[in-house]
PDB file of N, CA and C in Angstrom:
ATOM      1  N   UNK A   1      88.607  46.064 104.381  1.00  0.00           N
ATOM      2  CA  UNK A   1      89.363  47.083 103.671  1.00  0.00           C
ATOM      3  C   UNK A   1      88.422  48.010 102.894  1.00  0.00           C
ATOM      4  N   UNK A   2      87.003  47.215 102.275  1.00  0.00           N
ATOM      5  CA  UNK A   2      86.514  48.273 101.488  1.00  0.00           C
ATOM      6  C   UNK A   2      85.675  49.396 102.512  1.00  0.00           C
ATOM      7  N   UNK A   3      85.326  49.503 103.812  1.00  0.00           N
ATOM      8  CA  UNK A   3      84.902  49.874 104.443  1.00  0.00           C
ATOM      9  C   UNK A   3      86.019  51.007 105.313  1.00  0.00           C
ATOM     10  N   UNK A   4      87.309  50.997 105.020  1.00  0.00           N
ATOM     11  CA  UNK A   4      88.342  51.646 105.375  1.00  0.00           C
ATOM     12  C   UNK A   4      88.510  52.978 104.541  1.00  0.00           C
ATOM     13  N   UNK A   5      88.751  52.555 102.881  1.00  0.00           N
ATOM     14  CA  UNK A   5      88.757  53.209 102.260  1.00  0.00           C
ATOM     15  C   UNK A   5      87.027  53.711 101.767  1.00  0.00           C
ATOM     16  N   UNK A   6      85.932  53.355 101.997  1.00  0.00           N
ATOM     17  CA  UNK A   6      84.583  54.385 101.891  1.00  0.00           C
ATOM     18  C   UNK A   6      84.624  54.960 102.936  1.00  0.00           C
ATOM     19  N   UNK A   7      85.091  55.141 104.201  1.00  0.00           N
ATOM     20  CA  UNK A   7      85.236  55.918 105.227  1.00  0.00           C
ATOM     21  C   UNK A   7      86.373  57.434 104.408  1.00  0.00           C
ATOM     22  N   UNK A   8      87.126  56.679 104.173  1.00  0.00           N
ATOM     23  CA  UNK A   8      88.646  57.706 103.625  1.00  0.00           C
ATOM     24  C   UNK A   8      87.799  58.869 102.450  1.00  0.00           C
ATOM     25  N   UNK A   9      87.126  58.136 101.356  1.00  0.00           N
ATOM     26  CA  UNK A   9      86.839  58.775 100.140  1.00  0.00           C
ATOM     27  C   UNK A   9      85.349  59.796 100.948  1.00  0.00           C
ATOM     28  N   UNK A  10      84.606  59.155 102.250  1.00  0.00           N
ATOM     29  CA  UNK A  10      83.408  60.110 102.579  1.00  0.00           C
ATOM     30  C   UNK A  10      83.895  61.247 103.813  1.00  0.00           C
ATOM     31  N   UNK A  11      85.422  61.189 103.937  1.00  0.00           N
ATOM     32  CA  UNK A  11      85.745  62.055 104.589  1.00  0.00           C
ATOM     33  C   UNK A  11      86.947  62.725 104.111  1.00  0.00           C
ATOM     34  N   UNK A  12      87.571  62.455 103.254  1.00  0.00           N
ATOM     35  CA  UNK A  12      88.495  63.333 102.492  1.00  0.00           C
ATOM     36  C   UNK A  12      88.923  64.662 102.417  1.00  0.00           C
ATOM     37  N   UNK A  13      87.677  65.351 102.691  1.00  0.00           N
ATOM     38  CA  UNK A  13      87.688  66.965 102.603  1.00  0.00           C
ATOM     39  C   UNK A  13      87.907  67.158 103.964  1.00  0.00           C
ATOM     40  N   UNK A  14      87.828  66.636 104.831  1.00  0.00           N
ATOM     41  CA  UNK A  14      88.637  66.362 106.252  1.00  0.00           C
ATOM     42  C   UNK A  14      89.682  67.110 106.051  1.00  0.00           C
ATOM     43  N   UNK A  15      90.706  68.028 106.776  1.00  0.00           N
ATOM     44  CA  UNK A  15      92.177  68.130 106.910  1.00  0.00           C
ATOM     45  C   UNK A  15      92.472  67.620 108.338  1.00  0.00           C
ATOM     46  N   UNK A  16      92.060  67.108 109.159  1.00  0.00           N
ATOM     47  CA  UNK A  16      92.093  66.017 110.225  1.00  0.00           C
ATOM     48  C   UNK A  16      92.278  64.554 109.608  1.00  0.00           C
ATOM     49  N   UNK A  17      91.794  64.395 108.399  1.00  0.00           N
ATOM     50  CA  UNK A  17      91.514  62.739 108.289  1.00  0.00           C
ATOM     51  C   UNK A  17      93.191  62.163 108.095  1.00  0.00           C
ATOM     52  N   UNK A  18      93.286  61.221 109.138  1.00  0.00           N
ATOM     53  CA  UNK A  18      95.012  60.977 109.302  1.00  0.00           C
ATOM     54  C   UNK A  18      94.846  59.455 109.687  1.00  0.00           C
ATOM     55  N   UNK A  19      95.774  58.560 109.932  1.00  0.00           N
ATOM     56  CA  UNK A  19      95.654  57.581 109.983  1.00  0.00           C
ATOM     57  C   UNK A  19      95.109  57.127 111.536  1.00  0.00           C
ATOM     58  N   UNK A  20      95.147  58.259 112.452  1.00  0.00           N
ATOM     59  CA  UNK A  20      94.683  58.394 113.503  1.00  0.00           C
ATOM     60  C   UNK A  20      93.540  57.966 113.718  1.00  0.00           C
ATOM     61  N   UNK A  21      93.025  59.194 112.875  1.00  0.00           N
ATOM     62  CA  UNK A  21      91.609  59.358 112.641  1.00  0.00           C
ATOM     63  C   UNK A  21      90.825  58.035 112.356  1.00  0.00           C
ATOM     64  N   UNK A  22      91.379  57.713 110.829  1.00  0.00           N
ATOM     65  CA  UNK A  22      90.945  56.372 110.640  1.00  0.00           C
ATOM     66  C   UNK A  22      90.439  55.320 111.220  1.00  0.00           C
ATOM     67  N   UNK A  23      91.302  55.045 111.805  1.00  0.00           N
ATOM     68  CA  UNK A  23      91.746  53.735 112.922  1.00  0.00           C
ATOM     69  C   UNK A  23      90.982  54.350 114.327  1.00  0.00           C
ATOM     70  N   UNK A  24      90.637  55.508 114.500  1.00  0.00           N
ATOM     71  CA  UNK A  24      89.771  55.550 116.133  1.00  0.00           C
ATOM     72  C   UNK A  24      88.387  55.195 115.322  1.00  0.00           C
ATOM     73  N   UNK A  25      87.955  55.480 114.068  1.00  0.00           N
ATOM     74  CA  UNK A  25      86.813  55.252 113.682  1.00  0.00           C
ATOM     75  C   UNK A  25      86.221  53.582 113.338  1.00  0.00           C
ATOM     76  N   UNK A  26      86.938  53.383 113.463  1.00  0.00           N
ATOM     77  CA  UNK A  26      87.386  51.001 113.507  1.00  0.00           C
ATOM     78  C   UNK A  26      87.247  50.387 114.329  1.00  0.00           C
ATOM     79  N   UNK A  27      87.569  51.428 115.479  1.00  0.00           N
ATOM     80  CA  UNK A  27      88.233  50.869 116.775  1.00  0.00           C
ATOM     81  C   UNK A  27      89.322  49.930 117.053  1.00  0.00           C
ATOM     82  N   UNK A  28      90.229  50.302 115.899  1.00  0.00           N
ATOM     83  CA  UNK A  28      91.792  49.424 116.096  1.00  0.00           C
ATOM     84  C   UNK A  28      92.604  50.450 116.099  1.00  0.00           C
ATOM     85  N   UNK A  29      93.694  50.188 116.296  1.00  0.00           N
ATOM     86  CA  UNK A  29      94.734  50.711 116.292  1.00  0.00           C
ATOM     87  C   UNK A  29      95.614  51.238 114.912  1.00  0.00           C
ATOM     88  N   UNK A  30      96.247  52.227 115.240  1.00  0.00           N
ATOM     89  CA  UNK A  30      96.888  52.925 113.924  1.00  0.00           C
ATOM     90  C   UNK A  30      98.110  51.807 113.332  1.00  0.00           C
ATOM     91  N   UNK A  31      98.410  50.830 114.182  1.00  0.00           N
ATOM     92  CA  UNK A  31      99.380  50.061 113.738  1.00  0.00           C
ATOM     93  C   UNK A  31      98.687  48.718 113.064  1.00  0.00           C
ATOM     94  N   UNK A  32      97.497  48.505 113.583  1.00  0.00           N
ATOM     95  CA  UNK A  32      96.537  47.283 112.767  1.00  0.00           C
ATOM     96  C   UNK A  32      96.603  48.268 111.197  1.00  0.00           C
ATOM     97  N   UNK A  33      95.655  49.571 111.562  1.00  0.00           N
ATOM     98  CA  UNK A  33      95.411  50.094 110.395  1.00  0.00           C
ATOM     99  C   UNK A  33      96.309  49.937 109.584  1.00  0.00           C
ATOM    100  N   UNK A  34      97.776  49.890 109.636  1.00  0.00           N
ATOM    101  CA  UNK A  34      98.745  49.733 108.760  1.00  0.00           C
ATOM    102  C   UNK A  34      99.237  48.271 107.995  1.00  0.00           C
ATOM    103  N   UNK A  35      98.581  47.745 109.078  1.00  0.00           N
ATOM    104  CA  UNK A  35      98.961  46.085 108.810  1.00  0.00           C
ATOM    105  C   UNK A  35      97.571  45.754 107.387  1.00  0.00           C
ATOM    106  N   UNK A  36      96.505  46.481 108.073  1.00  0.00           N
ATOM    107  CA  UNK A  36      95.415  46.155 106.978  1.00  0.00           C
ATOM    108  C   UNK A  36      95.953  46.873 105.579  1.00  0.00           C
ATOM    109  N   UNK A  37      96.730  47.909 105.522  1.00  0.00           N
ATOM    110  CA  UNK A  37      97.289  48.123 104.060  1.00  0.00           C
ATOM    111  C   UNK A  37      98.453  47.463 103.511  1.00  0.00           C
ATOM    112  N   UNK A  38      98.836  46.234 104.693  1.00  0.00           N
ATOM    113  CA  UNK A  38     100.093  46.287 103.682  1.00  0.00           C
ATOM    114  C   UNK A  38     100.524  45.128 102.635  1.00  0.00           C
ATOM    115  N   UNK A  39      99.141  44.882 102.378  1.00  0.00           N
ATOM    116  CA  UNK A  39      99.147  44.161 101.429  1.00  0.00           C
ATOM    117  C   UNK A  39      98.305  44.860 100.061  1.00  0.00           C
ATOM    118  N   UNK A  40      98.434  46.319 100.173  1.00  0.00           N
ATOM    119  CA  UNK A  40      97.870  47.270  99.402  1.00  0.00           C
ATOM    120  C   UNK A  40      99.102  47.829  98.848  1.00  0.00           C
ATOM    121  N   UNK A  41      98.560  48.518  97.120  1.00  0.00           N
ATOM    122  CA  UNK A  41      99.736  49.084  97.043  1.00  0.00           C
ATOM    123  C   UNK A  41     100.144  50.461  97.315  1.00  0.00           C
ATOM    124  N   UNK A  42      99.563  51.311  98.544  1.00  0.00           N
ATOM    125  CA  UNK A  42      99.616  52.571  98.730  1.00  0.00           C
ATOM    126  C   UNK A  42      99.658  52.307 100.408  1.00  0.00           C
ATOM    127  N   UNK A  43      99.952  52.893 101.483  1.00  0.00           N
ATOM    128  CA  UNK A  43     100.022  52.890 103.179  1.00  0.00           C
ATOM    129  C   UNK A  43      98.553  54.099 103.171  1.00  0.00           C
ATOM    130  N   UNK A  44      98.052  53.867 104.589  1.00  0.00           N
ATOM    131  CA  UNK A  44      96.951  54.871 104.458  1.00  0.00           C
ATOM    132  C   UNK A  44      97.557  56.475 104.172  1.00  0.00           C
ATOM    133  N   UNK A  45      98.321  56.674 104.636  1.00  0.00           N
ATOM    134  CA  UNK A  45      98.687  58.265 103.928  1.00  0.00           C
ATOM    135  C   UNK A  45      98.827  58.195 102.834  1.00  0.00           C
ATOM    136  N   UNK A  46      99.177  57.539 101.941  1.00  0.00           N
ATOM    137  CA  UNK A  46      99.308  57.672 100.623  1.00  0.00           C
ATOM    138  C   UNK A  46      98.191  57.634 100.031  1.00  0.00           C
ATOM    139  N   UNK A  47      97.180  56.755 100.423  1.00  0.00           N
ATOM    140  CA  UNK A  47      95.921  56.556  99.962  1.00  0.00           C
ATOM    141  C   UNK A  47      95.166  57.811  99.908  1.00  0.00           C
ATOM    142  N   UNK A  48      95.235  58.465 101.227  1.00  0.00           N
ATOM    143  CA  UNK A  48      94.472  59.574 101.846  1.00  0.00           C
ATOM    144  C   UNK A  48      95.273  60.863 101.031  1.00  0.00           C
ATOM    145  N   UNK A  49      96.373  60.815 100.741  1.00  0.00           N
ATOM    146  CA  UNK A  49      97.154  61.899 100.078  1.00  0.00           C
ATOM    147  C   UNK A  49      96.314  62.006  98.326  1.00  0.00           C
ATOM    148  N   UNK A  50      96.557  60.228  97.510  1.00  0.00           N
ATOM    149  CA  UNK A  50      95.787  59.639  96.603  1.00  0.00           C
ATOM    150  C   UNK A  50      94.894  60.347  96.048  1.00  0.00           C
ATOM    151  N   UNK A  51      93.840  60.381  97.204  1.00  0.00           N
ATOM    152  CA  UNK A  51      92.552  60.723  96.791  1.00  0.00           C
ATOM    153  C   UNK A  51      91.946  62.060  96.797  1.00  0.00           C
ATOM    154  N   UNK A  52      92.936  62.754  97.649  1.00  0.00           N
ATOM    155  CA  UNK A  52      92.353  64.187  98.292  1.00  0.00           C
ATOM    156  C   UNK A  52      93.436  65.205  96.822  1.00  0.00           C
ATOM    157  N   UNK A  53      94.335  64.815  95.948  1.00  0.00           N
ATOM    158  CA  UNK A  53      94.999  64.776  94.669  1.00  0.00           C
ATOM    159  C   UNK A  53      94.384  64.559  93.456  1.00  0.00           C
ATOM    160  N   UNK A  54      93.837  63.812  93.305  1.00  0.00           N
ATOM    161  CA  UNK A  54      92.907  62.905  92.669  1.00  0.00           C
ATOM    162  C   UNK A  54      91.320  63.893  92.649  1.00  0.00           C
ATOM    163  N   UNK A  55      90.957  64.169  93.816  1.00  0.00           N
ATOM    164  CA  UNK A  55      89.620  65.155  93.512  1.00  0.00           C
ATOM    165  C   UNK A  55      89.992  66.506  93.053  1.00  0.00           C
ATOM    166  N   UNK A  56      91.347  67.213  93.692  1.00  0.00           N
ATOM    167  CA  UNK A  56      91.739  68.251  92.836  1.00  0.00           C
ATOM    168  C   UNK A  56      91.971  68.191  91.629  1.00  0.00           C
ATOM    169  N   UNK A  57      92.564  67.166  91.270  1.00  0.00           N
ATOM    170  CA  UNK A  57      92.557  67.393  89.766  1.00  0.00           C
ATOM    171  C   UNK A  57      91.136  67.176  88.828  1.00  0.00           C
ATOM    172  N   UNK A  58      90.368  66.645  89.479  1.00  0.00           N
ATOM    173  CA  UNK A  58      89.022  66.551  88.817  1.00  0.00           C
ATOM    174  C   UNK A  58      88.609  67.967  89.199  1.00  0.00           C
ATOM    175  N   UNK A  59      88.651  69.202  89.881  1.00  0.00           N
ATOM    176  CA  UNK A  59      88.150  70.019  89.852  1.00  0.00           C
ATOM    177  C   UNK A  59      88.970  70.812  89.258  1.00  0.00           C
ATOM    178  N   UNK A  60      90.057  70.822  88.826  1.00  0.00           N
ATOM    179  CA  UNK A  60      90.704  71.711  88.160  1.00  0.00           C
ATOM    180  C   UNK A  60      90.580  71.502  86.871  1.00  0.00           C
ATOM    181  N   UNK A  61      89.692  70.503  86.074  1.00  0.00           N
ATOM    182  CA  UNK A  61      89.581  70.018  84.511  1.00  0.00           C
ATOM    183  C   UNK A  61      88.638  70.319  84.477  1.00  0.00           C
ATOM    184  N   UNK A  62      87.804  70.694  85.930  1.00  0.00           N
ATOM    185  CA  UNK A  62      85.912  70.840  86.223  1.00  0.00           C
ATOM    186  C   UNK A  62      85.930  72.892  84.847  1.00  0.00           C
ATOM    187  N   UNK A  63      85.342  72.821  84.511  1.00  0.00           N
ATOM    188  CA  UNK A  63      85.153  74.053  83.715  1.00  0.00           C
ATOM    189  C   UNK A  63      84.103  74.903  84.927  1.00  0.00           C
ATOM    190  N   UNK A  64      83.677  74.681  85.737  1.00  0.00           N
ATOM    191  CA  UNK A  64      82.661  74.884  86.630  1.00  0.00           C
ATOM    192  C   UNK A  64      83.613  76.044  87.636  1.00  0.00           C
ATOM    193  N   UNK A  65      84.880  75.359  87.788  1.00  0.00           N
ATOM    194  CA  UNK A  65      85.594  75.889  89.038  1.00  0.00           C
ATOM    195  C   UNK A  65      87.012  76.302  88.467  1.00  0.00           C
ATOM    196  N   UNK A  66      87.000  76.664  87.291  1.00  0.00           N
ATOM    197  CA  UNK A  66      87.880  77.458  86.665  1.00  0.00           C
ATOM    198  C   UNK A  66      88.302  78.967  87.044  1.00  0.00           C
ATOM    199  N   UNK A  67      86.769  79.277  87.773  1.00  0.00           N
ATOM    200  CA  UNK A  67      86.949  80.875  88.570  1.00  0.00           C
ATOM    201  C   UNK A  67      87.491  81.085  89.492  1.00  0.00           C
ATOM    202  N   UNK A  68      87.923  79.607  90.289  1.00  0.00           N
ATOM    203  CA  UNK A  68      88.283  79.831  91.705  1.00  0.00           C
ATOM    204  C   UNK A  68      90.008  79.648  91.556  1.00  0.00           C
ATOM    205  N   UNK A  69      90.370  80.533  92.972  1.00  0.00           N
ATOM    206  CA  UNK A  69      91.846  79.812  93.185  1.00  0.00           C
ATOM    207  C   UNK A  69      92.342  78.336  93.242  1.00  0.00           C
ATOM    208  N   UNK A  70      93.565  78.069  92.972  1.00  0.00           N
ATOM    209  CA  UNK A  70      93.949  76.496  93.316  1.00  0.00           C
ATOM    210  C   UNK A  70      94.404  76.857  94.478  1.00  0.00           C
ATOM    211  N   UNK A  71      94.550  77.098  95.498  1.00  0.00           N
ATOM    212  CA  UNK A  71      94.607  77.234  96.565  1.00  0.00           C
ATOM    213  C   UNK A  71      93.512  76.747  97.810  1.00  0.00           C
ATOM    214  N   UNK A  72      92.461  77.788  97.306  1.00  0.00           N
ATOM    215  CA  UNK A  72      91.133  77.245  97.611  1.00  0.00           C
ATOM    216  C   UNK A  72      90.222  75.997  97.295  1.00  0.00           C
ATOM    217  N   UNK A  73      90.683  75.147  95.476  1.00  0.00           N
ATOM    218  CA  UNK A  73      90.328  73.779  95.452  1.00  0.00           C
ATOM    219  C   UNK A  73      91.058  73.281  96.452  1.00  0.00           C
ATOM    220  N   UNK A  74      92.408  72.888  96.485  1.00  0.00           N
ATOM    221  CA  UNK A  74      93.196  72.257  97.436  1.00  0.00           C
ATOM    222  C   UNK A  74      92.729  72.487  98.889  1.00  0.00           C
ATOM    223  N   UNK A  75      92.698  73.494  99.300  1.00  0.00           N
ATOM    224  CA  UNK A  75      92.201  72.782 100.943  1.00  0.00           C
ATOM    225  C   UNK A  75      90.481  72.697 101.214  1.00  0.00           C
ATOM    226  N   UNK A  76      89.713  72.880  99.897  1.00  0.00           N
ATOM    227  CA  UNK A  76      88.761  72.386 100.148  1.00  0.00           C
ATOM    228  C   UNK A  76      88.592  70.449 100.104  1.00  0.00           C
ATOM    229  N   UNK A  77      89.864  70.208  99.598  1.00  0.00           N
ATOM    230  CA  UNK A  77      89.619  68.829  99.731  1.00  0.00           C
ATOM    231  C   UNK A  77      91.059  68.198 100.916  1.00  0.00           C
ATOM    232  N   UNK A  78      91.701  69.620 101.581  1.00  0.00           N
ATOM    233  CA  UNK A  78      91.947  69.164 103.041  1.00  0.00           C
ATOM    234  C   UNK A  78      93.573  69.392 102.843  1.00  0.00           C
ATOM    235  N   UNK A  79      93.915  70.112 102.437  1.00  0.00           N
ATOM    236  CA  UNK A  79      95.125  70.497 101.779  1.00  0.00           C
ATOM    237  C   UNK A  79      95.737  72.081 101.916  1.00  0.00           C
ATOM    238  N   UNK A  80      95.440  72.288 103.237  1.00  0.00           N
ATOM    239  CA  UNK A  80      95.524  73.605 103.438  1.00  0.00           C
ATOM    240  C   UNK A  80      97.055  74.257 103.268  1.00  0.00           C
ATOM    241  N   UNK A  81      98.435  73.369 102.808  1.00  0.00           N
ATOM    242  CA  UNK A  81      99.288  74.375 102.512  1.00  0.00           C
ATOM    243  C   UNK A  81      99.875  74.114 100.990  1.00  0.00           C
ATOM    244  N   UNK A  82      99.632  75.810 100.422  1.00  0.00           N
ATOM    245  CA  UNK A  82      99.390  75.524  98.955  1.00  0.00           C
ATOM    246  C   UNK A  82     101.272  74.526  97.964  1.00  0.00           C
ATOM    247  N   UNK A  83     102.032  75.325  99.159  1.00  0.00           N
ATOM    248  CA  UNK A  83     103.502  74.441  98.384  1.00  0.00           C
ATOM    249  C   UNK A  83     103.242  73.282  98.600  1.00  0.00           C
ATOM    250  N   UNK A  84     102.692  72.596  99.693  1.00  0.00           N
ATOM    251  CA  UNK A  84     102.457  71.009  99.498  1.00  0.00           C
ATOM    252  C   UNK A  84     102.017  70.433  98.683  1.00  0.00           C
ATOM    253  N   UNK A  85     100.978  71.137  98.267  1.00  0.00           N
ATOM    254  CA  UNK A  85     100.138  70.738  97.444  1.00  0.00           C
ATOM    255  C   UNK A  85     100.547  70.774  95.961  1.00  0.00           C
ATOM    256  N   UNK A  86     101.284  71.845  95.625  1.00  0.00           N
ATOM    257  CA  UNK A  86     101.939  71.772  94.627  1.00  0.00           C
ATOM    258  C   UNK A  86     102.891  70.782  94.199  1.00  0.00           C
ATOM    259  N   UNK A  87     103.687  70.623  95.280  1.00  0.00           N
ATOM    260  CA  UNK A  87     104.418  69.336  95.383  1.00  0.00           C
ATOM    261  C   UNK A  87     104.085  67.801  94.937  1.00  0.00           C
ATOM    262  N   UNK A  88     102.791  67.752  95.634  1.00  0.00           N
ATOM    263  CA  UNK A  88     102.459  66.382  95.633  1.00  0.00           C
ATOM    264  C   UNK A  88     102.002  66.141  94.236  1.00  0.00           C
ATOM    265  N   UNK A  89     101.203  67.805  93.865  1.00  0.00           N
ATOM    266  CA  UNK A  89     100.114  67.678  92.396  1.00  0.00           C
ATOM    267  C   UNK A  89     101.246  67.047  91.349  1.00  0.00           C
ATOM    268  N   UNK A  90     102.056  67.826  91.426  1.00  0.00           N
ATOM    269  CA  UNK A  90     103.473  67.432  90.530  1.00  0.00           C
ATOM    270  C   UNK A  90     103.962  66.504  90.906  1.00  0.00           C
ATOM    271  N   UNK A  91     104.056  65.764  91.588  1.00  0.00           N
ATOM    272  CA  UNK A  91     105.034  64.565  91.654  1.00  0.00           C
ATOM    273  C   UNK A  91     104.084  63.104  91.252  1.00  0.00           C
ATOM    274  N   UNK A  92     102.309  63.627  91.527  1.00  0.00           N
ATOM    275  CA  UNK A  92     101.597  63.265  90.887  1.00  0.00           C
ATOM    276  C   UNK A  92     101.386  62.771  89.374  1.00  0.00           C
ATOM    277  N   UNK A  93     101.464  64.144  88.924  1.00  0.00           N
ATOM    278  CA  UNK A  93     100.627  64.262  87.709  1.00  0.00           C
ATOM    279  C   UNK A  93     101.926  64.846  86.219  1.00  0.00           C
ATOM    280  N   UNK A  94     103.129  65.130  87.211  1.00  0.00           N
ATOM    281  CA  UNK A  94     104.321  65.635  86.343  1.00  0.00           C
ATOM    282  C   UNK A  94     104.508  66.668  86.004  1.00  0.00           C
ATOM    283  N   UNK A  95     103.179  67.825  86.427  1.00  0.00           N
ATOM    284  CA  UNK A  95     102.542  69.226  86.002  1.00  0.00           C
ATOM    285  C   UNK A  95     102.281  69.772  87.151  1.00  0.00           C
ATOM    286  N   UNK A  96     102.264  71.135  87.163  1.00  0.00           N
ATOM    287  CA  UNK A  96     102.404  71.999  88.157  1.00  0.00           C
ATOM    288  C   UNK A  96     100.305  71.984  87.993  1.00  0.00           C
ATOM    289  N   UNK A  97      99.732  72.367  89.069  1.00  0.00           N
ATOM    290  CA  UNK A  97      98.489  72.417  89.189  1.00  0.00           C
ATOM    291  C   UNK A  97      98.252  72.988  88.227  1.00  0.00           C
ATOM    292  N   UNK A  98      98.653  74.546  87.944  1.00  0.00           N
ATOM    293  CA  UNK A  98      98.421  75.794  87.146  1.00  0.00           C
ATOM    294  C   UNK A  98      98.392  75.234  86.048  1.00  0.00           C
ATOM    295  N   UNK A  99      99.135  74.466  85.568  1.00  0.00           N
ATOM    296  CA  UNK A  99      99.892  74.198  84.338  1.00  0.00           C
ATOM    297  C   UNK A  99      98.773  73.002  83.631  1.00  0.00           C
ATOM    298  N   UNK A 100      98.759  72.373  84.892  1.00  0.00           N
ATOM    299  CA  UNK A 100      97.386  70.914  84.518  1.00  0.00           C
ATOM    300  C   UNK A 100      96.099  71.548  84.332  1.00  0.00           C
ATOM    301  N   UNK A 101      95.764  72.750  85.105  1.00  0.00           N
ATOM    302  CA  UNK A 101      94.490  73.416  84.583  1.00  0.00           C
ATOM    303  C   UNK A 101      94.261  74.122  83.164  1.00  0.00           C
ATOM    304  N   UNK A 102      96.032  74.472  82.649  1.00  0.00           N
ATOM    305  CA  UNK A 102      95.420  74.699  81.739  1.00  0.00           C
ATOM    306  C   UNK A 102      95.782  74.281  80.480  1.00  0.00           C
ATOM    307  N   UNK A 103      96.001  73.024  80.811  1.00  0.00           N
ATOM    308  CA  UNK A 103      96.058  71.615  79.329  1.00  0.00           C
ATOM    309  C   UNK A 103      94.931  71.221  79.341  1.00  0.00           C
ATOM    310  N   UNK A 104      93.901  71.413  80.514  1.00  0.00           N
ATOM    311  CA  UNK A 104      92.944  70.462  80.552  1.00  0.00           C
ATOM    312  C   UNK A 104      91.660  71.678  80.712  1.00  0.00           C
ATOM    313  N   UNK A 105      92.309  73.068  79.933  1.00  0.00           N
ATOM    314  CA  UNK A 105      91.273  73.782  80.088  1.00  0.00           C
ATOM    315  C   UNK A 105      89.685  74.032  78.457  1.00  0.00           C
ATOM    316  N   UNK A 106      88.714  73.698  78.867  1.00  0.00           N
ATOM    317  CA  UNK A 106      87.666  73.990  77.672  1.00  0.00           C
ATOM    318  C   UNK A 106      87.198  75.130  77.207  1.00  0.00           C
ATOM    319  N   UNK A 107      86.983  75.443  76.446  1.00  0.00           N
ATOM    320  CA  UNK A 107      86.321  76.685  75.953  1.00  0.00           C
ATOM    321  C   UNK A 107      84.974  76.633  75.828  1.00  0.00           C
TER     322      UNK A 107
END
């Protein structure tokens, strides 16, 4: 498993990386792959959703990348449609991206 998920977190910025993907890189099957999470508390999409959420919001607190669109963080970490992303950030985090960038913005 820990070799599942360091595959997931070194390919993340992937917008291919799918449970497909995963599992051809194992050489098992997408239905093993599932069996190996399910004694996890997330399925690999969730994981892969997780983390690629999870680095946006570290770049949106980043003061570094305050210049850029959230549009452009998001599918740089594989998230190429921005209402999804909004979606998930919020159902995430309880805050609209915009909104989390700027509670968590520094001067």
């Amino acid at each position: 498993m820990a070799a599942v998920k360091h595959f997931i977190l070194c390919n993340i910025a992937n917008p291919s990386l799918d449970p497909t993907l995963v599992a051809r890189a194992f050489h098992i099957s997408v239905r093993q792959l599932h069996r190996l999470f399910e004694e996890e508390e997330e399925t690999v999409g969730q994981e892969i959703r997780a983390r690629r959420i999870q680095r946006c919001a570290e770049e949106l607190r980043n003061p570094c990348h305050h210049h850029e669109k959230i549009s452009d963080i998001a599918a740089r970490w594989g998230i190429a449609d921005a209402s999804k992303f909004s979606r998930q950030f919020r159902s995430t985090y309880g805050v609209s991206p915009r909104d989390y960038r700027l509670d968590h913005h520094i001067c």
